[in-house]
Protein backbone atom coordinates (compact mmCIF):
# COMPACT_ATOMS: atom_id res chain seq x y z
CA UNK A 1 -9.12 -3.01 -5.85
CA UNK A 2 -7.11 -3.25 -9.30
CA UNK A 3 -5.73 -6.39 -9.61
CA UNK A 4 -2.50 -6.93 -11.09
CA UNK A 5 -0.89 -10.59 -11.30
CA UNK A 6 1.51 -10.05 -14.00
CA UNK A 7 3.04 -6.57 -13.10
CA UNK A 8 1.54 -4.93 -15.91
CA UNK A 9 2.34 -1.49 -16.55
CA UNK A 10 -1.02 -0.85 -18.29
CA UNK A 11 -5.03 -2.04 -18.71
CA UNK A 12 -6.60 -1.93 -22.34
CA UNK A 13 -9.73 -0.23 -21.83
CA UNK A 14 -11.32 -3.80 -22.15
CA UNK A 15 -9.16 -4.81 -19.43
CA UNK A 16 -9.93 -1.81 -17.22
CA UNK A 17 -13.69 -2.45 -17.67
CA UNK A 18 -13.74 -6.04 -16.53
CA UNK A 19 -11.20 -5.29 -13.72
CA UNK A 20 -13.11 -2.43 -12.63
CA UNK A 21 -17.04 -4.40 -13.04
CA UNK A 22 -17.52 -1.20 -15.69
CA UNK A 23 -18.71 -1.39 -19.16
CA UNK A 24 -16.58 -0.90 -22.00
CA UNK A 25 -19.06 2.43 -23.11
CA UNK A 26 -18.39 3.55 -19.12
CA UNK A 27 -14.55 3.21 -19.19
CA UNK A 28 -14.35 4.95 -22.82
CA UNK A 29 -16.49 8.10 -21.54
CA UNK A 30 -14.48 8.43 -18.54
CA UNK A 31 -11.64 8.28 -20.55
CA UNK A 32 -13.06 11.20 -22.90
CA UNK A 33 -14.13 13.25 -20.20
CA UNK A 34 -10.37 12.98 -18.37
CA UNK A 35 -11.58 11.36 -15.21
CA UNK A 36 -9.46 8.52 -16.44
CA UNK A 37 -6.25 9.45 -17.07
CA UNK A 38 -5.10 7.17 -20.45
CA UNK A 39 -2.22 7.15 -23.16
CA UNK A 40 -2.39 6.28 -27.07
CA UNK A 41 0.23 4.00 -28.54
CA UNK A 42 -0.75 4.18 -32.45
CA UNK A 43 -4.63 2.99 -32.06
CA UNK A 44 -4.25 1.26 -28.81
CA UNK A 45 -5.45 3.59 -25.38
CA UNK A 46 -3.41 2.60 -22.17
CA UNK A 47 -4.51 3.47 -19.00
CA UNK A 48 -1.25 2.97 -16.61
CA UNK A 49 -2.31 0.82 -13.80
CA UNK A 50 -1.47 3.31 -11.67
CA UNK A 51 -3.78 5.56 -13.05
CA UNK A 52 -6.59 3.56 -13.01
CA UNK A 53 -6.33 2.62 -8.78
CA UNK A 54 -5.75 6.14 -8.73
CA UNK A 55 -9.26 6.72 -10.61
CA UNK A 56 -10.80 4.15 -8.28
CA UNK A 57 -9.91 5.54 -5.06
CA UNK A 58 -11.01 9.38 -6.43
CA UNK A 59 -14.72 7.39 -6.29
CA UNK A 60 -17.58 8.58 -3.72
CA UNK A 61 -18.08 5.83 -1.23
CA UNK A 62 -21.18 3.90 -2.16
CA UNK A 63 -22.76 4.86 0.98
CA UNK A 64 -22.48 7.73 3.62
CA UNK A 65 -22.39 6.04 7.13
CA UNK A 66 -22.65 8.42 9.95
């Protein structure tokens, strides 16, 4: 899960990467193709925190147990 010690209301996309174990090229395409939802202030992208658990949990399961 997200971790988020100081209440912040939003990851860089640096911070998103190293919270998530992504690179910085994975969290920047999935930000391009919409899967992550994210917000400009001036040149600075903000993913809300919300947004990005939100993102996590939409993930397939790394494995299929039946």
């Amino acid at each position: 899960m997200l971790t988020n010690p100081d209440n912040r209301l939003a990851f860089t996309v640096d911070e998103l990467a190293e919270a998530a174990g992504i690179s910085r090229a994975k969290a920047y395409a999935d930000i391009a193709s919409g899967k992550i939802p994210a917000r400009r202030s001036d040149r600075r992208i903000l993913v809300p925190v919300e947004a990005a658990r939100a993102w996590l949990a939409s993930l397939p399961p790394a494995f299929e147990c039946e």
